[in-house]
PDB file of N, CA and C in Angstrom:
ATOM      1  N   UNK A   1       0.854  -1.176   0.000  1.00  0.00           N
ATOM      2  CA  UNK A   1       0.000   0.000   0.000  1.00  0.00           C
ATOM      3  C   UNK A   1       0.898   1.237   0.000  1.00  0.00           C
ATOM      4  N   UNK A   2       0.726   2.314  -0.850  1.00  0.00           N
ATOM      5  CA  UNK A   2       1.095   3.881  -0.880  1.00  0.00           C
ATOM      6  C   UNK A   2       0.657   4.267   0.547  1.00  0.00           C
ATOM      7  N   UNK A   3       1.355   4.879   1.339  1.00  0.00           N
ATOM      8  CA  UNK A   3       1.358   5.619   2.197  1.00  0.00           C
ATOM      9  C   UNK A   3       2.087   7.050   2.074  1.00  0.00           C
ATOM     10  N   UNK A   4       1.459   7.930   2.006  1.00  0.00           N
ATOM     11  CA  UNK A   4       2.151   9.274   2.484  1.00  0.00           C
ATOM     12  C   UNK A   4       1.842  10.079   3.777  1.00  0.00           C
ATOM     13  N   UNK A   5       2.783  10.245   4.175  1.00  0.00           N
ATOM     14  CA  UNK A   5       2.891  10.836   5.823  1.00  0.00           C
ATOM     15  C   UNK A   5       3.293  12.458   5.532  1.00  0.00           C
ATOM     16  N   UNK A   6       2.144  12.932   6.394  1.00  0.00           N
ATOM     17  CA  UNK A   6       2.237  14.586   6.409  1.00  0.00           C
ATOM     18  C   UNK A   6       2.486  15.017   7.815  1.00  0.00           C
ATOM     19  N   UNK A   7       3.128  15.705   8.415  1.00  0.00           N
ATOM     20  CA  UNK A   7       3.501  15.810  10.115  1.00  0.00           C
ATOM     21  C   UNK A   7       3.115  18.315   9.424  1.00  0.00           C
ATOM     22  N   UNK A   8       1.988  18.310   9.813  1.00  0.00           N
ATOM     23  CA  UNK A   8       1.948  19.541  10.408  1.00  0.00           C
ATOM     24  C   UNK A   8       2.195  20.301  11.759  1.00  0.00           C
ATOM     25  N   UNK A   9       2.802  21.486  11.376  1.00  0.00           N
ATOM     26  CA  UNK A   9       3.467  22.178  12.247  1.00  0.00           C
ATOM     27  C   UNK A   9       4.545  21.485  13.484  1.00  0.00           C
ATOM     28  N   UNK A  10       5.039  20.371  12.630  1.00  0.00           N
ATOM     29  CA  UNK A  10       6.173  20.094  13.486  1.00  0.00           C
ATOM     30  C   UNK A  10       7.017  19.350  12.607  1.00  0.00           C
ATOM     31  N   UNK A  11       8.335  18.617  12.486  1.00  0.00           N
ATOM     32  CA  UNK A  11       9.075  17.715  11.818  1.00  0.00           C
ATOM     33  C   UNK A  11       9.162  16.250  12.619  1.00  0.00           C
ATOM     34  N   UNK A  12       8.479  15.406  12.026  1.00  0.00           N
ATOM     35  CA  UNK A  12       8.192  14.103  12.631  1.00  0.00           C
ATOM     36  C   UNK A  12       9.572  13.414  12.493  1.00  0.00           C
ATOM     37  N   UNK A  13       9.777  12.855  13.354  1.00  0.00           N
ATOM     38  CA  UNK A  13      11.061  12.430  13.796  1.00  0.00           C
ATOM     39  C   UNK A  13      11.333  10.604  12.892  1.00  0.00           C
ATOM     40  N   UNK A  14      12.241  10.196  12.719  1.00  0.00           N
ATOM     41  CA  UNK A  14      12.537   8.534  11.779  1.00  0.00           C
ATOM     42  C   UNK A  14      11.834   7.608  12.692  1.00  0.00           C
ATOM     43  N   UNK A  15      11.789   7.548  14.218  1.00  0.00           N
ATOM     44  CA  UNK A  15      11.125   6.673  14.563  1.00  0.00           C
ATOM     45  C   UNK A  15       9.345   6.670  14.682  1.00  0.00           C
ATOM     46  N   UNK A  16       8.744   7.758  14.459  1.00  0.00           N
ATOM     47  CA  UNK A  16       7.504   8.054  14.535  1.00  0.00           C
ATOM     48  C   UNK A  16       7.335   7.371  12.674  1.00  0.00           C
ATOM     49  N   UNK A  17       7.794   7.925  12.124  1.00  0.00           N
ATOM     50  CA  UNK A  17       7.660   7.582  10.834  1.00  0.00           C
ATOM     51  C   UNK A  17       7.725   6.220  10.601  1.00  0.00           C
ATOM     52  N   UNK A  18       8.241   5.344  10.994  1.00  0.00           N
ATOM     53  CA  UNK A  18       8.465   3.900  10.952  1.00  0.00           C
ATOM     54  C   UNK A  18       7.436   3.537  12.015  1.00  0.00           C
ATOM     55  N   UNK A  19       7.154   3.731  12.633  1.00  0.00           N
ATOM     56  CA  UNK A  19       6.268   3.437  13.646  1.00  0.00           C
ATOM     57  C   UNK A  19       4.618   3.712  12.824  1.00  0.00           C
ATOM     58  N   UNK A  20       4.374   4.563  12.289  1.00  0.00           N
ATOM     59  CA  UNK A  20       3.410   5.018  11.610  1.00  0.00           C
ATOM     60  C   UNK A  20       3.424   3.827   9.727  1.00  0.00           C
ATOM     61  N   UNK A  21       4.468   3.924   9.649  1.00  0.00           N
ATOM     62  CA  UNK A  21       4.289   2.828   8.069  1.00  0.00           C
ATOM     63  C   UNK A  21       4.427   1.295   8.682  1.00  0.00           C
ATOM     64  N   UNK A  22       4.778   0.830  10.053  1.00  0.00           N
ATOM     65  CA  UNK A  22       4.567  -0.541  10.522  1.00  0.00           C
ATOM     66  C   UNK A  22       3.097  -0.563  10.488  1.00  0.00           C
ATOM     67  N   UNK A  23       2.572   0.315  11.785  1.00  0.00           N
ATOM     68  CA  UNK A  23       0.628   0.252  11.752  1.00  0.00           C
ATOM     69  C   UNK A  23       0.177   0.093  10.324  1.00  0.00           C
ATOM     70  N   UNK A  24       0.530   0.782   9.308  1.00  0.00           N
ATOM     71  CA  UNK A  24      -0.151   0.722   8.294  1.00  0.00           C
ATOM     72  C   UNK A  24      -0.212  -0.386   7.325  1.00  0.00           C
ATOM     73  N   UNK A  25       1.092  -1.442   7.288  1.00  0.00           N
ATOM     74  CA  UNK A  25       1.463  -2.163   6.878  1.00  0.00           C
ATOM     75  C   UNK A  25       0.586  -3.430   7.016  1.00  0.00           C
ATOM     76  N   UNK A  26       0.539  -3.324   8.530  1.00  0.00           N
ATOM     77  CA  UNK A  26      -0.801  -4.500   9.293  1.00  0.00           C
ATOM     78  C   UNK A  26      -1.923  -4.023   8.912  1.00  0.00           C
ATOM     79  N   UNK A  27      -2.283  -2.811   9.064  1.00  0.00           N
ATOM     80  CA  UNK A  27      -3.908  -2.451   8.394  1.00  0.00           C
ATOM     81  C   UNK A  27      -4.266  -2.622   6.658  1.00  0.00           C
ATOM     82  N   UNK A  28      -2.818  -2.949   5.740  1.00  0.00           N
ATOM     83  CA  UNK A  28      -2.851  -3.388   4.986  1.00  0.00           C
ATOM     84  C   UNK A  28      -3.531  -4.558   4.332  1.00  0.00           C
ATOM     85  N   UNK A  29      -3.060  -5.741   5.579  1.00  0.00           N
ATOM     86  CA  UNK A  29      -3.894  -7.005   5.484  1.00  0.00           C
ATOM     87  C   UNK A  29      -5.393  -6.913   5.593  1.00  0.00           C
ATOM     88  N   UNK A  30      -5.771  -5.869   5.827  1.00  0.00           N
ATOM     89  CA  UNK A  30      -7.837  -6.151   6.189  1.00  0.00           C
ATOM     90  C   UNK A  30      -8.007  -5.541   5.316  1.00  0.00           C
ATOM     91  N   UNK A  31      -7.181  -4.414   4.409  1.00  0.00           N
ATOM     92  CA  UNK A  31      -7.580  -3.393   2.878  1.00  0.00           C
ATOM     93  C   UNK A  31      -6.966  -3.860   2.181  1.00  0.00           C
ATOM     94  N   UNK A  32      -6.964  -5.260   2.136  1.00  0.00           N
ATOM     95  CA  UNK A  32      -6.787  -5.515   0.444  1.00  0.00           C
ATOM     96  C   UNK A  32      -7.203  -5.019  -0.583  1.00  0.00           C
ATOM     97  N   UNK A  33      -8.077  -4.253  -1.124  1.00  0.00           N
ATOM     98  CA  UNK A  33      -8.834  -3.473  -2.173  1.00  0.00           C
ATOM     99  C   UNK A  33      -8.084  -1.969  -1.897  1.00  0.00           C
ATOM    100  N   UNK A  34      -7.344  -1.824  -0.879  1.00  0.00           N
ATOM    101  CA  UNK A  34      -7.180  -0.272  -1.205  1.00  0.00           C
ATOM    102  C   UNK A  34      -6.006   0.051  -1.954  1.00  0.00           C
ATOM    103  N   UNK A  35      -6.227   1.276  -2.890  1.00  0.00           N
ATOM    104  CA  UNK A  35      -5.466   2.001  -3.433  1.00  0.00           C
ATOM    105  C   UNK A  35      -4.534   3.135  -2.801  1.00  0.00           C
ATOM    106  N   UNK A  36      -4.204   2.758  -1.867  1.00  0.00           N
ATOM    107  CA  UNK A  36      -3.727   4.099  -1.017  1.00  0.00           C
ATOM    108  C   UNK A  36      -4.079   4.600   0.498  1.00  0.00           C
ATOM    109  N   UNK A  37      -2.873   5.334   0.974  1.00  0.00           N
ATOM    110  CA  UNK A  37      -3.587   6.317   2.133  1.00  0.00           C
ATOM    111  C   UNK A  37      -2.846   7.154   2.668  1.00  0.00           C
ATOM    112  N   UNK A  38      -3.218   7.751   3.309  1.00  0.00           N
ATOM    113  CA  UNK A  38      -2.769   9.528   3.743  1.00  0.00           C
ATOM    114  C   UNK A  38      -2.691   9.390   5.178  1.00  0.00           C
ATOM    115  N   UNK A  39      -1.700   9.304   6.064  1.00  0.00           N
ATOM    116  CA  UNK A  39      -1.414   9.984   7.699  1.00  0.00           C
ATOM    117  C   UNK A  39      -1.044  11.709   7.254  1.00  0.00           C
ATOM    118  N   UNK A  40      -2.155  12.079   8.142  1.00  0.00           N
ATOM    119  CA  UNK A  40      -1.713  13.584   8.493  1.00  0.00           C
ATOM    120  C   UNK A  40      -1.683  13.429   9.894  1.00  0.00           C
ATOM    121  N   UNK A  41      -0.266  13.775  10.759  1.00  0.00           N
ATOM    122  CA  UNK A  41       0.088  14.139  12.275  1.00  0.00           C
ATOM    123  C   UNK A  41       0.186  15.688  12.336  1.00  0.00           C
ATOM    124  N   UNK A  42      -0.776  15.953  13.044  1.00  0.00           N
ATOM    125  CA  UNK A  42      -0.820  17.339  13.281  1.00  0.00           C
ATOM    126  C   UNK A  42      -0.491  18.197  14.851  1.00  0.00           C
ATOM    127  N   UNK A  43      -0.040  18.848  15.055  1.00  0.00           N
ATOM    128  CA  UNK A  43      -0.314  19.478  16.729  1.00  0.00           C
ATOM    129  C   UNK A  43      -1.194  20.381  16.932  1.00  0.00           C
ATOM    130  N   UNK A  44      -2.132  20.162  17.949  1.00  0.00           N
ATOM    131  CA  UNK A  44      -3.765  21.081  18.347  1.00  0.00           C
ATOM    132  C   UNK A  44      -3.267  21.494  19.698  1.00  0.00           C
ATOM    133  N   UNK A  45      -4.041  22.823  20.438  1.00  0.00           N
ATOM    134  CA  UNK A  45      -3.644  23.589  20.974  1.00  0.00           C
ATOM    135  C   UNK A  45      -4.407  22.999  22.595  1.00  0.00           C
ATOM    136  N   UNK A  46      -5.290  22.174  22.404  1.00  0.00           N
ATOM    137  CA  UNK A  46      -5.914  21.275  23.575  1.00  0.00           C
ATOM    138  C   UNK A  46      -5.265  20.546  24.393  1.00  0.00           C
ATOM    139  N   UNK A  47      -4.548  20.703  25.715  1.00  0.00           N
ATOM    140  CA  UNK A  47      -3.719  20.052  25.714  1.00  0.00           C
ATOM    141  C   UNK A  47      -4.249  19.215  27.199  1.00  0.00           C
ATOM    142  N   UNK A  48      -5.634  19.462  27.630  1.00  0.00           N
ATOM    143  CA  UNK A  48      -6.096  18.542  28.437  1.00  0.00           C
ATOM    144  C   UNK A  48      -6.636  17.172  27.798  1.00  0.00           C
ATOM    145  N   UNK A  49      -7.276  17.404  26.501  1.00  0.00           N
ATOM    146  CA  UNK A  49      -7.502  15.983  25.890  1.00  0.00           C
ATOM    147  C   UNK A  49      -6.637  15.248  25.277  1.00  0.00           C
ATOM    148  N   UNK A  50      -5.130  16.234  24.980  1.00  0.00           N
ATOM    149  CA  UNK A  50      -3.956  15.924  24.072  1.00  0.00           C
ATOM    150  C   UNK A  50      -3.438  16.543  22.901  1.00  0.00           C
ATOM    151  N   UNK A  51      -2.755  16.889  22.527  1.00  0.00           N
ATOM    152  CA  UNK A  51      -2.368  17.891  21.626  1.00  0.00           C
ATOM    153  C   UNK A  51      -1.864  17.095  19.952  1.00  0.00           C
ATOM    154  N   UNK A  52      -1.974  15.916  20.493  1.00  0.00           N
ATOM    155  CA  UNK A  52      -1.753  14.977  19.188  1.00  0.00           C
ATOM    156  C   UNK A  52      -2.604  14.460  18.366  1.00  0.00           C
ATOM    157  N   UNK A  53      -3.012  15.022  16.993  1.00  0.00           N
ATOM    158  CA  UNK A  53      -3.976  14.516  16.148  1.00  0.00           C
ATOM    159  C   UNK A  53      -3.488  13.601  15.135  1.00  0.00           C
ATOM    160  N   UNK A  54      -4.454  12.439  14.795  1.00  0.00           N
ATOM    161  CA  UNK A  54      -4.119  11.602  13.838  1.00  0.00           C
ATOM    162  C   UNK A  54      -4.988  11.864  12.631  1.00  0.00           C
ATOM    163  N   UNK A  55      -4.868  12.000  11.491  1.00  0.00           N
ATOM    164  CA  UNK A  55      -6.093  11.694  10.520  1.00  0.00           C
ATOM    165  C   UNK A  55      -5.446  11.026   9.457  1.00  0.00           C
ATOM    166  N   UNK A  56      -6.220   9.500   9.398  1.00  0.00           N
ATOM    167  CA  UNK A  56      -5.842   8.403   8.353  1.00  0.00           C
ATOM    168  C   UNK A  56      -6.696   8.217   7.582  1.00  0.00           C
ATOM    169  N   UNK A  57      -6.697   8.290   6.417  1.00  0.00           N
ATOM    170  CA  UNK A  57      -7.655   8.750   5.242  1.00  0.00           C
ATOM    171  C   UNK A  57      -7.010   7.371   4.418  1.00  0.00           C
ATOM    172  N   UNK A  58      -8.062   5.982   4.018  1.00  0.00           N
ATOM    173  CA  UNK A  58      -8.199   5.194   3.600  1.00  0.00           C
ATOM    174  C   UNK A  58      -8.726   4.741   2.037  1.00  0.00           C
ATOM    175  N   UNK A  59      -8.094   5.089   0.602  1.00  0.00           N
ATOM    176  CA  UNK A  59      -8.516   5.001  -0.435  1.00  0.00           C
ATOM    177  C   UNK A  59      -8.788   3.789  -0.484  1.00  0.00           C
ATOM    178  N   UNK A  60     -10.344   3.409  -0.740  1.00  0.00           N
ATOM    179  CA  UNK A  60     -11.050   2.619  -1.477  1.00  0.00           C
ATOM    180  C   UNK A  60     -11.774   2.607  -2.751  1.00  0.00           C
ATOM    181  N   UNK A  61     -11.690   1.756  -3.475  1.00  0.00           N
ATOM    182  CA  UNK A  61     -12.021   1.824  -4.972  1.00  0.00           C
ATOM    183  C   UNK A  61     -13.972   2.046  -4.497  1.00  0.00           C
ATOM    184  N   UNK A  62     -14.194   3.442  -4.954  1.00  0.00           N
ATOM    185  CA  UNK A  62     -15.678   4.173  -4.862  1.00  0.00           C
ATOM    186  C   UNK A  62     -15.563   5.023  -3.554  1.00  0.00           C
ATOM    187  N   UNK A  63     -14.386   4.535  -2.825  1.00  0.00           N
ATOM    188  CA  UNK A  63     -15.143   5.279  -1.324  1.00  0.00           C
ATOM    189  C   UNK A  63     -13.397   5.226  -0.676  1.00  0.00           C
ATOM    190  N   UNK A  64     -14.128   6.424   0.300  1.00  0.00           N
ATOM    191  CA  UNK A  64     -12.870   7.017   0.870  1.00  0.00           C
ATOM    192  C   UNK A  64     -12.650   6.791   2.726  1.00  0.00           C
ATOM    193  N   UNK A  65     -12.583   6.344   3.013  1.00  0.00           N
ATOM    194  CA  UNK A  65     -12.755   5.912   5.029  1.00  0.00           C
ATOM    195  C   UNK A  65     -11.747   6.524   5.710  1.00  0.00           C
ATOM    196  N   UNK A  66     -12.435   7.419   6.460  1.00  0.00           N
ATOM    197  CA  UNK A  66     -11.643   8.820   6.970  1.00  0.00           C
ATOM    198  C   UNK A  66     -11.692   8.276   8.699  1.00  0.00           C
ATOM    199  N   UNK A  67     -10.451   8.350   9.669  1.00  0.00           N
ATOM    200  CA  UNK A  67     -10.746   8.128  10.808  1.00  0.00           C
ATOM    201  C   UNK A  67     -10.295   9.202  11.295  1.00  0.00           C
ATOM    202  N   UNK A  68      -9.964  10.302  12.705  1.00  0.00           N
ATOM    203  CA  UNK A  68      -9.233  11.402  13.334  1.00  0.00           C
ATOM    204  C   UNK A  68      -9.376  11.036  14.646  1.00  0.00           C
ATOM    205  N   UNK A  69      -8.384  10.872  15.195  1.00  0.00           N
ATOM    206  CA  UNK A  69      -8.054  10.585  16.818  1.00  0.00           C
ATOM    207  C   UNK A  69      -7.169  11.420  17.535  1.00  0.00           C
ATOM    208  N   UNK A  70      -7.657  11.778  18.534  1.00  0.00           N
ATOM    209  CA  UNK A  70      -6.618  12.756  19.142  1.00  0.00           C
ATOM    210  C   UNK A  70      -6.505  12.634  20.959  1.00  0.00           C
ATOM    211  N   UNK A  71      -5.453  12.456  21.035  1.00  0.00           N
ATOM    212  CA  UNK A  71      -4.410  11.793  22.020  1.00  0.00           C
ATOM    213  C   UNK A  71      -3.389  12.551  22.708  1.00  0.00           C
ATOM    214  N   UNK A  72      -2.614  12.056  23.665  1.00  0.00           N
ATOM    215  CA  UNK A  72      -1.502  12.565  24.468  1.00  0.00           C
ATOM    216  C   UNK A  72      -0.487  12.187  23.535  1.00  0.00           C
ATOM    217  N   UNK A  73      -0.163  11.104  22.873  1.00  0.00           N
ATOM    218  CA  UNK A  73       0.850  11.176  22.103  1.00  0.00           C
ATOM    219  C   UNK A  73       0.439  10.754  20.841  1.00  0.00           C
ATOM    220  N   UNK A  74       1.067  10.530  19.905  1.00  0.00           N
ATOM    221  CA  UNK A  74       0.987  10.534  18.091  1.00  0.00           C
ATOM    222  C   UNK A  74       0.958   8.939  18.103  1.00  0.00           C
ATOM    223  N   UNK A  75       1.572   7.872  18.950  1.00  0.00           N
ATOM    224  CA  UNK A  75       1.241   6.600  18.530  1.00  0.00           C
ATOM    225  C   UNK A  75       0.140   6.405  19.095  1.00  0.00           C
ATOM    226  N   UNK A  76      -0.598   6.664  20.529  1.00  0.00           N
ATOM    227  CA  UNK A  76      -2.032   6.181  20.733  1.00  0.00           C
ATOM    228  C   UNK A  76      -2.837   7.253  19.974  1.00  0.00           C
ATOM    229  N   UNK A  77      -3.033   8.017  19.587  1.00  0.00           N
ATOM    230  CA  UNK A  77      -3.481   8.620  18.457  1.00  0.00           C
ATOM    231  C   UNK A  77      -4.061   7.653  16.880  1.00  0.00           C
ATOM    232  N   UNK A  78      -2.482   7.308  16.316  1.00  0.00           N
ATOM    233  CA  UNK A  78      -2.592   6.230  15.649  1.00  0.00           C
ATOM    234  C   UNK A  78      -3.304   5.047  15.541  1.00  0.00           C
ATOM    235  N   UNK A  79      -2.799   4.188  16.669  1.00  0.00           N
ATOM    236  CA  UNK A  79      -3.746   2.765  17.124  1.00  0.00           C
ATOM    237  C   UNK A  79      -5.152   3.357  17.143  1.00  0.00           C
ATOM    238  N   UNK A  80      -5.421   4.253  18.450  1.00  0.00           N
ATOM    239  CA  UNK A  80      -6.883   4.510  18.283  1.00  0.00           C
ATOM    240  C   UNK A  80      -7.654   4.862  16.695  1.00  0.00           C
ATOM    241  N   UNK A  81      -6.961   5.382  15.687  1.00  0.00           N
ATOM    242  CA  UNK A  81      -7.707   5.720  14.280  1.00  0.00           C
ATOM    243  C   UNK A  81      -7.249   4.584  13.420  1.00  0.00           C
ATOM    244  N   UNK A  82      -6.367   3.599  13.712  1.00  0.00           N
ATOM    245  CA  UNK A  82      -6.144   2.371  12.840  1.00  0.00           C
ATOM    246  C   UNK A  82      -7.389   1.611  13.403  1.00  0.00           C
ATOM    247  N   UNK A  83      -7.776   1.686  14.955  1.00  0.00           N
ATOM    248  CA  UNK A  83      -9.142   0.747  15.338  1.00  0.00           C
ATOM    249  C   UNK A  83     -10.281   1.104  14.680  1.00  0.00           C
ATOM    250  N   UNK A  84     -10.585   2.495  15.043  1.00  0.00           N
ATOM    251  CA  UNK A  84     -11.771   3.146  14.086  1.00  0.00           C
ATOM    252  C   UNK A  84     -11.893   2.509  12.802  1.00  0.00           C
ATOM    253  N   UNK A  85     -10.433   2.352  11.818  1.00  0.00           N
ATOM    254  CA  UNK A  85     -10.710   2.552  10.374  1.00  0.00           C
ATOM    255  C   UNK A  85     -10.911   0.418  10.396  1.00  0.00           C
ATOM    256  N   UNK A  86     -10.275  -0.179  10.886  1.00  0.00           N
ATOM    257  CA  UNK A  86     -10.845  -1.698  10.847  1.00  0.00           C
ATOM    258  C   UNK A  86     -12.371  -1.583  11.199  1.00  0.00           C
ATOM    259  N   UNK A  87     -13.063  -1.068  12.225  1.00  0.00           N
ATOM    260  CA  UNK A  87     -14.655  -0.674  12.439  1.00  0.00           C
ATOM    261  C   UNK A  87     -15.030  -0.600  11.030  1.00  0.00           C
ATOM    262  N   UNK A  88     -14.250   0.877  10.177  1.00  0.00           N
ATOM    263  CA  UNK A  88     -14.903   0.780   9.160  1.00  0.00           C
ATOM    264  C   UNK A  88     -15.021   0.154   7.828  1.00  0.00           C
ATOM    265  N   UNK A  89     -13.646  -0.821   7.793  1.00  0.00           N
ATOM    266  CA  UNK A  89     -13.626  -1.646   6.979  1.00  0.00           C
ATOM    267  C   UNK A  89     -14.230  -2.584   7.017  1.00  0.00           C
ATOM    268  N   UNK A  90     -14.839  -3.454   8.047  1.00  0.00           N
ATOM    269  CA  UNK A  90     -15.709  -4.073   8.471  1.00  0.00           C
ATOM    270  C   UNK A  90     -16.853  -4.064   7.761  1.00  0.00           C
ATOM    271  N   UNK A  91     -17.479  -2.615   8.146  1.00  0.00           N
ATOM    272  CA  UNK A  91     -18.960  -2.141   7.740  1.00  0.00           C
ATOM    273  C   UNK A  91     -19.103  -2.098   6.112  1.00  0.00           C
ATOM    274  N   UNK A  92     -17.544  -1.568   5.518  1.00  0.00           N
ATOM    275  CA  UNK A  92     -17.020  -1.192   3.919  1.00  0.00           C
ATOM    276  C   UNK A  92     -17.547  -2.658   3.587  1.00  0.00           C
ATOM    277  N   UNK A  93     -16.499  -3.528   3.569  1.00  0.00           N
ATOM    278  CA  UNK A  93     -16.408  -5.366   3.498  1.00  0.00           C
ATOM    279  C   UNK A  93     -18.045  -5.477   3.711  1.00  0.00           C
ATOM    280  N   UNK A  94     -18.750  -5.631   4.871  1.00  0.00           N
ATOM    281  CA  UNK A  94     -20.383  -6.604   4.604  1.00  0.00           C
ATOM    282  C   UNK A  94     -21.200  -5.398   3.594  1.00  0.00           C
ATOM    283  N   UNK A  95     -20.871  -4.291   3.439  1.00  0.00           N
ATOM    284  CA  UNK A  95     -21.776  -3.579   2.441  1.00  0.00           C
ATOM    285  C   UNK A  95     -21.207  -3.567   0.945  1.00  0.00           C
ATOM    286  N   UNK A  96     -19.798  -4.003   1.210  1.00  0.00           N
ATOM    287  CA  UNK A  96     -20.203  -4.315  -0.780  1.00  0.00           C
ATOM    288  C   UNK A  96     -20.209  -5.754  -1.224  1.00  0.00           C
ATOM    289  N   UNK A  97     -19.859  -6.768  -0.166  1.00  0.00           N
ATOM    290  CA  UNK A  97     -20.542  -7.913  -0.262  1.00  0.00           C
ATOM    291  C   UNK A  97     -21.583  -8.479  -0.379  1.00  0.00           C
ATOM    292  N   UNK A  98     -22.976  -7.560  -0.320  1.00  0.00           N
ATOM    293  CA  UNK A  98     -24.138  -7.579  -0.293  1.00  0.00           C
ATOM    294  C   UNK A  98     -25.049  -7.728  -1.634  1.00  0.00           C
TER     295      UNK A  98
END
């Protein structure tokens, strides 16, 4: 799978980056059909719920599965929007099997 990693308003460091294309690698195996996907790591100014945003944007052939999690740090960020986006591959998978 194409992955491109976007780190706003900060420079994401080699181990976040590898850490971020491993998760994706495994979420690979349940999107077999996908064409692609987009990590944007961003920093938000909230810093009681966490200042770390994830948004993993999932190309599927007709459809696009968008997750955003936001966390104390950028890897539970991650996991939490890699769980979301299996939820929605799930729902993707029994609705075009139908």
């Amino acid at each position: 799978m194409n992955v491109q990693i976007q780190s706003v308003k900060f420079d994401a460091d080699k181990r976040l980056i590898e850490f971020v294309e491993a998760k994706m690698a495994k979420l690979d195996r349940f999107a077999e059909r996908s064409t692609g996907a987009e990590v944007i790591l961003k920093l938000d100014k909230d810093h009681e719920k966490g200042n770390k945003i994830a948004t993993l944007t999932l190309h599927m052939p007709g459809e696009e599965l968008v997750a955003t999690q936001q966390a104390k740090s950028f890897e539970e960020a991650v996991d939490d929007a890699i769980d979301a986006l299996k939820h929605q591959l799930d729902k993707f998978k029994s609705k075009t099997e139908k």
